[in-house]
Protein backbone atom coordinates (compact mmCIF):
# COMPACT_ATOMS: atom_id res chain seq x y z
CA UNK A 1 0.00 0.00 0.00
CA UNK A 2 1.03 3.80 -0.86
CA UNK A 3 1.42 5.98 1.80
CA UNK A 4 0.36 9.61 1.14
CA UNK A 5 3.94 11.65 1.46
CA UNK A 6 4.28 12.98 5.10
CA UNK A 7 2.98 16.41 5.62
CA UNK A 8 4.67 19.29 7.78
CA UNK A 9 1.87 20.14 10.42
CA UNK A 10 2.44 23.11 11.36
CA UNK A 11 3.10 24.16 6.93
CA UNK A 12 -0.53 22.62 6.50
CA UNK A 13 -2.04 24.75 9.44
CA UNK A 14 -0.85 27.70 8.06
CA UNK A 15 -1.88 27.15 4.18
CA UNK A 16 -5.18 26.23 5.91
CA UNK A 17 -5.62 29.98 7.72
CA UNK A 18 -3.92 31.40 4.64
CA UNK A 19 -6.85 30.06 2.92
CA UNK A 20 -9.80 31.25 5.31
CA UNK A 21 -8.26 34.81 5.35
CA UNK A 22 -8.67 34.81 1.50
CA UNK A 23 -12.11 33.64 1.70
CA UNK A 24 -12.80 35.89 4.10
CA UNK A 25 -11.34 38.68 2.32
CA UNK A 26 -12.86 37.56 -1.11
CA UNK A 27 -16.71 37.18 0.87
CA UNK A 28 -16.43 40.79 2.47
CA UNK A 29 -16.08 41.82 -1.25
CA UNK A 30 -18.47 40.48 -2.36
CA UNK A 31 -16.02 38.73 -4.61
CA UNK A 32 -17.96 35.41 -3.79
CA UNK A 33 -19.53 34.27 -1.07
CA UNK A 34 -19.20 30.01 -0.62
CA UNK A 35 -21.48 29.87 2.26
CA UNK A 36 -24.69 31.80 0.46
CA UNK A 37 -27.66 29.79 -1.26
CA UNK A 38 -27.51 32.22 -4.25
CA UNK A 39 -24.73 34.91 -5.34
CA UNK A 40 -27.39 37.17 -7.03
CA UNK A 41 -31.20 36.94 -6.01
CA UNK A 42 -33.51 39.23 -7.82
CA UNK A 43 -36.90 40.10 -6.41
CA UNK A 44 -39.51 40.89 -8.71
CA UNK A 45 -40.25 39.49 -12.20
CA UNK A 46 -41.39 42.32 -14.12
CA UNK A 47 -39.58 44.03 -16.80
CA UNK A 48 -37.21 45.74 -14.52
CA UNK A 49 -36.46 42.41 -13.09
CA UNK A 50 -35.81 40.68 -16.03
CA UNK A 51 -33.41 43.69 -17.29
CA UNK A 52 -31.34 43.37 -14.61
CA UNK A 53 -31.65 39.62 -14.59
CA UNK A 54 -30.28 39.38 -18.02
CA UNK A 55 -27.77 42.30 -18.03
CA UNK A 56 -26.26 40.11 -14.79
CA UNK A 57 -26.83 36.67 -16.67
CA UNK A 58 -24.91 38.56 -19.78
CA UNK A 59 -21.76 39.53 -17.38
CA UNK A 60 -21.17 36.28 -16.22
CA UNK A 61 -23.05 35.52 -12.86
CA UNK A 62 -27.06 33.45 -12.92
CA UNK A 63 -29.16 35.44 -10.92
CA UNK A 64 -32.26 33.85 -9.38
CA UNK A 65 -35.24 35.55 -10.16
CA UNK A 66 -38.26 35.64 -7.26
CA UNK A 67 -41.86 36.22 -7.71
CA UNK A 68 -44.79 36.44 -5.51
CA UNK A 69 -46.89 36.32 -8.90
CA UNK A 70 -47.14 32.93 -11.07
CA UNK A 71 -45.97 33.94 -14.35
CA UNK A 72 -43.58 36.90 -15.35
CA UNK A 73 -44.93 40.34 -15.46
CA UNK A 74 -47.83 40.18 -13.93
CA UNK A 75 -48.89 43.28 -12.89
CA UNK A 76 -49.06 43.82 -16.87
CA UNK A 77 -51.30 40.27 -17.26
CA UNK A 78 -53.22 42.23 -14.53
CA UNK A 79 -53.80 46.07 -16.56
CA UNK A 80 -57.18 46.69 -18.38
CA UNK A 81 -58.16 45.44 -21.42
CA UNK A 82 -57.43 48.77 -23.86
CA UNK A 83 -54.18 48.93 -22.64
CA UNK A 84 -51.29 50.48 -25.13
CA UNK A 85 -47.78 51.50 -23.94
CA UNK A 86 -47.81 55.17 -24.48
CA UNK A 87 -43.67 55.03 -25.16
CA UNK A 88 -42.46 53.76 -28.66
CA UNK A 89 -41.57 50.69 -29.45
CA UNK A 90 -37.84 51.15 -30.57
CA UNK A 91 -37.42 52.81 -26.96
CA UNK A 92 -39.26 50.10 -24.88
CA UNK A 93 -37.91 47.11 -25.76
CA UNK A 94 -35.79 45.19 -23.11
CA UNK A 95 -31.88 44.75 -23.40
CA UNK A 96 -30.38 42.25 -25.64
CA UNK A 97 -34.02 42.09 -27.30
CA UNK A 98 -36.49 44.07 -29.75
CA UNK A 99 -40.28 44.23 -29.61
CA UNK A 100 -41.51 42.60 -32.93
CA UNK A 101 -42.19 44.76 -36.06
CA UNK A 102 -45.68 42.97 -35.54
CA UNK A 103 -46.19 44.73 -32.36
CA UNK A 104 -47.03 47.73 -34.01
CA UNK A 105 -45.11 51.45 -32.33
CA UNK A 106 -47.47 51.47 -29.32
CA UNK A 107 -47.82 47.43 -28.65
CA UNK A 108 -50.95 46.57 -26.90
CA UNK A 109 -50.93 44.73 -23.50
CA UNK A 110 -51.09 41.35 -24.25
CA UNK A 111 -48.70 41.62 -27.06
CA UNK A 112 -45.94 43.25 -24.52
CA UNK A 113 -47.24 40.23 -21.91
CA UNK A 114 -46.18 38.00 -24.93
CA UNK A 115 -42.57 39.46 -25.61
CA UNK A 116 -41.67 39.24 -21.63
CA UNK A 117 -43.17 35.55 -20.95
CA UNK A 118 -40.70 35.10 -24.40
CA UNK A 119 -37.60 37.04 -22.74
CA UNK A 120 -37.73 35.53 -19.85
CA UNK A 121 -37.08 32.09 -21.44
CA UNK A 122 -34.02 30.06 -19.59
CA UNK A 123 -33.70 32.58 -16.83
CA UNK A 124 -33.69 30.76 -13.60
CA UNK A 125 -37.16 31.57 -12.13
CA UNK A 126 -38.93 31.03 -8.68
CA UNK A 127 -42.63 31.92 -9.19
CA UNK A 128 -45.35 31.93 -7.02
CA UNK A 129 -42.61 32.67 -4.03
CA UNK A 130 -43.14 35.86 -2.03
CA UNK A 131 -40.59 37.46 -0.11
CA UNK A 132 -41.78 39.11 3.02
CA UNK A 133 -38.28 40.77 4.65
CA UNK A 134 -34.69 41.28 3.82
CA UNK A 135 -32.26 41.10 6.73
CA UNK A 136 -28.57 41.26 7.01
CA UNK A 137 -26.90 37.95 7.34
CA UNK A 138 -22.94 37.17 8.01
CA UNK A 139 -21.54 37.88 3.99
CA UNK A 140 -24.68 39.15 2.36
CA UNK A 141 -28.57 38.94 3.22
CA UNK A 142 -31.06 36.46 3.80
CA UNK A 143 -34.47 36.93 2.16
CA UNK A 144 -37.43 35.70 4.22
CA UNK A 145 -39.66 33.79 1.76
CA UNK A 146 -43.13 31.85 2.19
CA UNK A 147 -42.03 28.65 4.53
CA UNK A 148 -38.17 29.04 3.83
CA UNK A 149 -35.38 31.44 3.41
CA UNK A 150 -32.55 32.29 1.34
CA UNK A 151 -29.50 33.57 1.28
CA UNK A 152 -28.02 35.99 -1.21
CA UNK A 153 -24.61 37.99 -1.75
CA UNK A 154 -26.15 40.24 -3.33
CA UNK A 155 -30.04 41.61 -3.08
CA UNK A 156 -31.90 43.09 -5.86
CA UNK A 157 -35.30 44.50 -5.43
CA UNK A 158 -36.99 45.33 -8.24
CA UNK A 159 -40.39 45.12 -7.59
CA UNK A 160 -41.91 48.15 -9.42
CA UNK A 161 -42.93 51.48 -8.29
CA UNK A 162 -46.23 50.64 -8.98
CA UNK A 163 -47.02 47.79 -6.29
CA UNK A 164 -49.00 49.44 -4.16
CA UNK A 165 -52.17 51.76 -4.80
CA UNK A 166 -52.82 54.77 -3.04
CA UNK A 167 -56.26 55.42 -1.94
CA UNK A 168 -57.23 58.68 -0.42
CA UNK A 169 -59.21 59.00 2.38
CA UNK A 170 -62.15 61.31 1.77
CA UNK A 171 -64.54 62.41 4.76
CA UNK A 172 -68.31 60.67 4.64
CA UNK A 173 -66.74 57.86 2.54
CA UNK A 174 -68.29 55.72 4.08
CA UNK A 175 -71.59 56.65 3.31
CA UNK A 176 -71.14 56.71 -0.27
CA UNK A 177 -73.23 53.36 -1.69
CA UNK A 178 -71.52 53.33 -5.19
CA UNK A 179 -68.74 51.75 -6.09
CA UNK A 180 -65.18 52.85 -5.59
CA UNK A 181 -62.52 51.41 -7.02
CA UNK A 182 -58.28 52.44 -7.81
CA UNK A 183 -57.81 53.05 -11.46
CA UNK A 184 -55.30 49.20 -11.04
CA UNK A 185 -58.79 47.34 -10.71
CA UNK A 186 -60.06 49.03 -13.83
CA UNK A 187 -60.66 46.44 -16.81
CA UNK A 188 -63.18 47.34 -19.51
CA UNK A 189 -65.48 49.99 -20.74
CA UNK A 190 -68.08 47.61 -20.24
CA UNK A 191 -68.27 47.34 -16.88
CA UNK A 192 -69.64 51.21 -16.84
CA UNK A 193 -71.92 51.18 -19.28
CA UNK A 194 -74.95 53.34 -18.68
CA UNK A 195 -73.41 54.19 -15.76
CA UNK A 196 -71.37 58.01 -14.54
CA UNK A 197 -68.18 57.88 -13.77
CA UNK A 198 -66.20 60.52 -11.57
CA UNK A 199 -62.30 59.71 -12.18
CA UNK A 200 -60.19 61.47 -9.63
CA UNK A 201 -56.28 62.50 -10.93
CA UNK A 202 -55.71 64.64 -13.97
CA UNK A 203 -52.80 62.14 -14.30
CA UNK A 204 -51.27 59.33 -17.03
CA UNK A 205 -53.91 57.38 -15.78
CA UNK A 206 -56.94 59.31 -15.34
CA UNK A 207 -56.74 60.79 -19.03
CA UNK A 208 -55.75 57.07 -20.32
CA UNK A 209 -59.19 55.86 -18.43
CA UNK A 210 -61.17 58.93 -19.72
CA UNK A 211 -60.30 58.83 -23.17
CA UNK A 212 -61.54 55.18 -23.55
CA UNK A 213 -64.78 55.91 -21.38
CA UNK A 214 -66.01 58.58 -23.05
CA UNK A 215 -65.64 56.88 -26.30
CA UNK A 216 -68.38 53.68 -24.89
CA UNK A 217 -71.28 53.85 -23.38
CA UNK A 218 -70.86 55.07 -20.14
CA UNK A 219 -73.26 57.47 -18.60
CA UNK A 220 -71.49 61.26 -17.51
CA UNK A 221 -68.10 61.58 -16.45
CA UNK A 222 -66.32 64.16 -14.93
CA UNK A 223 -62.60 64.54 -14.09
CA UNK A 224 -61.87 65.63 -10.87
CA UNK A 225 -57.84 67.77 -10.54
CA UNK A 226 -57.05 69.79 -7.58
CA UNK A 227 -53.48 70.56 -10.01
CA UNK A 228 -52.99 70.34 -13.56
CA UNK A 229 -50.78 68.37 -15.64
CA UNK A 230 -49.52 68.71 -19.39
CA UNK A 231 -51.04 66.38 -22.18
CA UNK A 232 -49.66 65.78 -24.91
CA UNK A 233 -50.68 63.57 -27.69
CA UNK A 234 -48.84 60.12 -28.80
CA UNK A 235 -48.62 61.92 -32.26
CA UNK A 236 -48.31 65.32 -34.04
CA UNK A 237 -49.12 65.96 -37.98
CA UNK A 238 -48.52 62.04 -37.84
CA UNK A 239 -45.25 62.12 -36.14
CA UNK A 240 -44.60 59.57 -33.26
CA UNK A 241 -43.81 61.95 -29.86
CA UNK A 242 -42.01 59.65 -27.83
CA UNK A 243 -39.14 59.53 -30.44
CA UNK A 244 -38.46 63.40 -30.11
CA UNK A 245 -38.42 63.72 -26.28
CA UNK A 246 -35.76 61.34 -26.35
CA UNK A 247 -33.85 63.04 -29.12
CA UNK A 248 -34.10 66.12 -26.97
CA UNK A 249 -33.11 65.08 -23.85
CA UNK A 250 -29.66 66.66 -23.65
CA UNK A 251 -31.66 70.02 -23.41
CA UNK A 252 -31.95 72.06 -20.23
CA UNK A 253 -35.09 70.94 -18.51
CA UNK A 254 -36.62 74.16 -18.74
CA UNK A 255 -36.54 74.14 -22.34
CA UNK A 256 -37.93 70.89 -22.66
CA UNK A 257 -40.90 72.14 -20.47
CA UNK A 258 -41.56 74.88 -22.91
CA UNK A 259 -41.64 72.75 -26.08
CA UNK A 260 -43.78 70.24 -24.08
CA UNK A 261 -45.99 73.20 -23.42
CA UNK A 262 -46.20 74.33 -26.63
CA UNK A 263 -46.85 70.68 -28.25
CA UNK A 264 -49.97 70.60 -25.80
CA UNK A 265 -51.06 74.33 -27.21
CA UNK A 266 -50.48 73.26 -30.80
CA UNK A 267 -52.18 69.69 -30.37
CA UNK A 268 -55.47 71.22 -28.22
CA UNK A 269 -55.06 74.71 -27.75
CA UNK A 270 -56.31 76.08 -24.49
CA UNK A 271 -57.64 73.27 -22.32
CA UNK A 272 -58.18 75.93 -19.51
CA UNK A 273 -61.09 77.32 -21.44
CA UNK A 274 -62.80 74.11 -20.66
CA UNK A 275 -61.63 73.65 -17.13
CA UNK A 276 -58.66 71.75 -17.12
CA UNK A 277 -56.24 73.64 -14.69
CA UNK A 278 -52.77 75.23 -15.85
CA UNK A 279 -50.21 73.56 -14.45
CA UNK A 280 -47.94 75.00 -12.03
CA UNK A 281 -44.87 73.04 -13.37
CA UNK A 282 -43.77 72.01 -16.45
CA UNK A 283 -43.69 68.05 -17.20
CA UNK A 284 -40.14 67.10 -17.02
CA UNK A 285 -39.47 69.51 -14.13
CA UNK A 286 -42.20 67.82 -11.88
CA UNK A 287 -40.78 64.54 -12.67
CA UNK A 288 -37.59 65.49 -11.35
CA UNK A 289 -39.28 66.82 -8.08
CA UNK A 290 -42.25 64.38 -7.52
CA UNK A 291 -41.65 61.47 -9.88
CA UNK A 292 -44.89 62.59 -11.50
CA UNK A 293 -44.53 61.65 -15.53
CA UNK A 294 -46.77 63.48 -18.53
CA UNK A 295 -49.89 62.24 -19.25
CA UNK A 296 -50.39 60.91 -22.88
CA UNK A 297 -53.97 61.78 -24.75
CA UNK A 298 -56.06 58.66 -26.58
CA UNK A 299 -59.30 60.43 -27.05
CA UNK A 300 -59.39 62.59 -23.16
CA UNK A 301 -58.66 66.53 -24.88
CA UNK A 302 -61.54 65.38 -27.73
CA UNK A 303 -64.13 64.72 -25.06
CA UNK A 304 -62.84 67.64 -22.67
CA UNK A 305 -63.38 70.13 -25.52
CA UNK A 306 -67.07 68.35 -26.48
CA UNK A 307 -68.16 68.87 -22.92
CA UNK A 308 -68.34 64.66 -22.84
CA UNK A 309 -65.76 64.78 -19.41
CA UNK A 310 -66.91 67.96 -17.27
CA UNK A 311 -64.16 69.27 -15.02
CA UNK A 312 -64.88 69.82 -11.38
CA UNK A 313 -61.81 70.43 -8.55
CA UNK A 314 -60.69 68.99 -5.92
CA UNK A 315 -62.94 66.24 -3.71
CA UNK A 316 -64.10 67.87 -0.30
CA UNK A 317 -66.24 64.75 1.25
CA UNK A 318 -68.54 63.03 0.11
CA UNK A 319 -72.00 63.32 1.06
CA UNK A 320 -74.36 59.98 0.72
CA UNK A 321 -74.67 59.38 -2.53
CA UNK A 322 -73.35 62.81 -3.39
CA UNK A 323 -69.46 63.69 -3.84
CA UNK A 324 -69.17 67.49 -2.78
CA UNK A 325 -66.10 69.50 -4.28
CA UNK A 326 -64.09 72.63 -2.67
CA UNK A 327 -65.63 75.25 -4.68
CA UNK A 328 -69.39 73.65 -3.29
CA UNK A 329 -70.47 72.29 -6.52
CA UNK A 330 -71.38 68.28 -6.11
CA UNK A 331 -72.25 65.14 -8.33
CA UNK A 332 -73.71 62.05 -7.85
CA UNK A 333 -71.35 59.53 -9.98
CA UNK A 334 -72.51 55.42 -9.43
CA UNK A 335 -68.84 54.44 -9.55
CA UNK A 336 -65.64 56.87 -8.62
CA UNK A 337 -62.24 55.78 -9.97
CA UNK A 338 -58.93 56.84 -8.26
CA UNK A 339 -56.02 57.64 -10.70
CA UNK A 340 -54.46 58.78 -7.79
CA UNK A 341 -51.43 56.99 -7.83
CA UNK A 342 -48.83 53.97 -6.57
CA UNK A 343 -46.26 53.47 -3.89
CA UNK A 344 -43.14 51.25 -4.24
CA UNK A 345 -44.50 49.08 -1.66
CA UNK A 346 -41.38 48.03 0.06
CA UNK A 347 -41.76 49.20 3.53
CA UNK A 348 -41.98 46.02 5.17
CA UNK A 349 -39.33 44.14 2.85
CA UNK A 350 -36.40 46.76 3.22
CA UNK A 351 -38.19 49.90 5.44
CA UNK A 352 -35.89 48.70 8.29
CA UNK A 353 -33.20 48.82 6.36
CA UNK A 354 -32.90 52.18 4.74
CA UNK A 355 -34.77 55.46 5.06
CA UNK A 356 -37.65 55.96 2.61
CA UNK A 357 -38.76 59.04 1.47
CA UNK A 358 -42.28 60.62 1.33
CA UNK A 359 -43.29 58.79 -1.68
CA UNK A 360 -41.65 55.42 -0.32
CA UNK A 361 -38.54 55.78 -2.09
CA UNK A 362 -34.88 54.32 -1.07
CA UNK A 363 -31.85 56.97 -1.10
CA UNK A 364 -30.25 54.99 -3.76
CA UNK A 365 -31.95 53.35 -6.55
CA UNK A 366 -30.51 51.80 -10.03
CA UNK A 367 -26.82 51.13 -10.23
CA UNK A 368 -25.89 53.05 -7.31
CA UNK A 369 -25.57 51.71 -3.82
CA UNK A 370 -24.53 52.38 -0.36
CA UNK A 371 -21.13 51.69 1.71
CA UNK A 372 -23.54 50.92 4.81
CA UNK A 373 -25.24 48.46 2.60
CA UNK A 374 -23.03 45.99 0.48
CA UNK A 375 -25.02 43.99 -1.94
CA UNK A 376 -28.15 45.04 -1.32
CA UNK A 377 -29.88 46.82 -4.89
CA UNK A 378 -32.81 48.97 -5.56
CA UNK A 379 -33.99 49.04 -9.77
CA UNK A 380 -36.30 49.97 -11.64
CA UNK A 381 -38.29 52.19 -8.83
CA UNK A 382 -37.73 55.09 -10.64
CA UNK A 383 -39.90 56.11 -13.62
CA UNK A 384 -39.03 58.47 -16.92
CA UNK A 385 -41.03 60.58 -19.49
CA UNK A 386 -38.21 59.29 -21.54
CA UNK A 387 -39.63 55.95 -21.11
CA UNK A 388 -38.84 53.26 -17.89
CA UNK A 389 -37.04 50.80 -20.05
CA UNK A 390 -35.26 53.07 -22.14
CA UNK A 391 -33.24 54.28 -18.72
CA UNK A 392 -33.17 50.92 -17.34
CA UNK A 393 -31.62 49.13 -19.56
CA UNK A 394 -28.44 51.52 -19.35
CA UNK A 395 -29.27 50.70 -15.80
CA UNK A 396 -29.19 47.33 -15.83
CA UNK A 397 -26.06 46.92 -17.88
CA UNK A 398 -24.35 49.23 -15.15
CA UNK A 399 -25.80 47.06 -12.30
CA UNK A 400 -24.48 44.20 -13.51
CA UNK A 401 -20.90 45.64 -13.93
CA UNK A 402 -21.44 46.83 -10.10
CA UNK A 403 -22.45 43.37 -9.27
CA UNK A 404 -19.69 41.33 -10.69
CA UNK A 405 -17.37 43.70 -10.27
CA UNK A 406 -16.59 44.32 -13.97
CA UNK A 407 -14.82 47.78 -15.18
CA UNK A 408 -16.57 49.47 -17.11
CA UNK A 409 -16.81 49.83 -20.58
């Protein structure tokens, strides 16, 4: 029999602690991390997900991908019926992939549904797994799932800024016997017909609902806007919008306000005349302060002008069956619908970890991150009148070089 060759003990003990200081050194890197279920773990399975999913995938390192949901992008599968991005096709599309020619320049929901379910194909997914909490844990973080955990070097929560719906809370609800509903439950014109319709939030959404509303057979509708906001159509003399925003993006904000100003003069002329309010800021500089983005016309300035939507301000209480605004008018709608707007949601999965802001926000979002806390991620929270996936894919491609330590290009 061969005896192994005879080893110098106290040689061996030291190659052994020369090894744990370099894994040790390589784990508080971030450099690996031997001891952690998954390197990268990415929560949320919507298009910002799978952007930074593949951007990481691309640079070397398979990501996990968790969702609470069943299938990828759900909260699209979820959207009404009439749905149409209001960005352009060549400016929406996901990284490393186009949106068919056969999606038309404004694809409709269930053809954008289609072309994620299709990108998402051999990613490394975990549906119908919700994570609850993220928590520090010795060389990364350990995600607190439905009857389990996991552990992760590096954290990426991407769950949308549009998980959670805001409802106000209006004196006398209560006592209001119609239906009220957030504008994310909305799913076809046919669920109003013959009936009036208050929507509350000049916004994206409340001009998106509007426009297909007052072109079915729903009974009156107003609009209700304690602020204004600009509208702009998708198209001008037949020219795409979208397309020329982006082209003038290197512009000082305040001149892209103006020309956004004066597309909305030169596409509808002066919706004040029928109600609509001014706004106080122009669209790109409100995005910049409250994340607000410009609401896109299909049919809402048409009806405005034809005295089909009726303008009223600001909800005071409501009244019984009434709804009583702050300048004393009142209506008696059977179903109001709040385009009043979304949180982030994340409160309970990362609130105790970093500060949020008013509108539930992390201090660092995208490719950006925090000495305090290594390997954990925030994308795709942010939103763009440039279009979401036209910033996050530069995003995502600079996330992944952040992740796996890559220089950059």
């Amino acid at each position: 029999m061969v005896r192994p060759p005879a080893q110098n003990v106290g040689s061996t003990r030291a190659a052994a602690a020369s090894d744990e200081t370099v894994l040790i050194t390589l784990a508080m890197t971030g450099t690996i991390a031997r001891t952690m279920d998954e390197h990268v773990v990415v929560v949320g399975a919507g298009p910002a997900g799978l952007a930074a999913a593949w951007a990481i995938r691309r640079a070397g390192v398979q990501p996990l991908v968790v969702d609470q949901a069943d299938a990828v992008a759900a909260s699209w599968r979820g959207r009404h019926d009439h749905l149409r991005l209001n960005t352009h096709r060549a400016f929406s599309h996901q990284p490393g992939a186009r949106i068919p020619r056969t999606c038309g320049p404004y694809p409709a929901r269930d053809d954008y549904v289609a072309y994620l379910r299709d990108y998402s194909a051999g990613m490394r997914l975990r549906l119908g797994t919700r994570v609850h909490r993220i928590d520090r844990t010795d060389g990364g973080w350990v995600l607190a799932l439905d009857g389990g955990s996991l552990t992760t070097a590096h954290a990426v929560i991407a769950t949308g800024s549009d998980a959670e719906p805001v409802l106000p809370s209006w004196p006398g609800l209560e006592s209001f016997g119609g239906t009220v509903m957030h504008a994310g439950r909305f799913r076809n014109v046919a669920e109003f017909a013959g009936r009036d319709v208050l929507v509350v939030g000049p916004g994206n959404s409340g001009v998106d609902l509007l426009g297909y509303l007052a072109g079915s057979n729903a009974g009156r509708l107003w609009l209700s806007a304690r602020s204004g906001m600009t509208v702009t159509p998708r198209r001008l003399g037949g020219v795409p919008l979208h397309p020329v925003s982006v082209a003038l993006r290197r512009l000082p904000v305040r001149w892209q306000d103006v020309t956004a100003r004066a597309v909305q003069r030169l596409a509808f002329g002066d919706l004040s005349r029928f109600g609509y309010p001014r706004p106080a800021l122009g669209p790109f500089t409100r995005q910049r302060t409250d994340g607000v983005t410009i609401a896109v016309d299909d049919g809402f300035a048409r009806a405005l002008k034809a005295g089909r939507v009726v303008m009223k301000p600001g909800i005071d209480r409501f009244d019984g069956p009434l709804v009583r605004f702050t300048d004393g008018t009142s209506c008696a709608p059977d179903a109001v619908i709040c385009a009043t707007g979304y949180r982030p949601g994340i409160e309970a999965l990362a609130g105790h970890l970093v500060a949020l802001d008013r509108r539930g926000m992390p201090p660092f979002i995208g490719a950006e991150s925090s000495p305090e806390h290594p390997g954990l991620w925030f994308f795709g929270l942010d939103s763009s009148i440039y279009g979401n996936m036209h910033v996050h894919r530069r995003q995502a491609r600079q996330l992944a070089r952040a992740v796996v330590r890559l220089p950059a290009d």
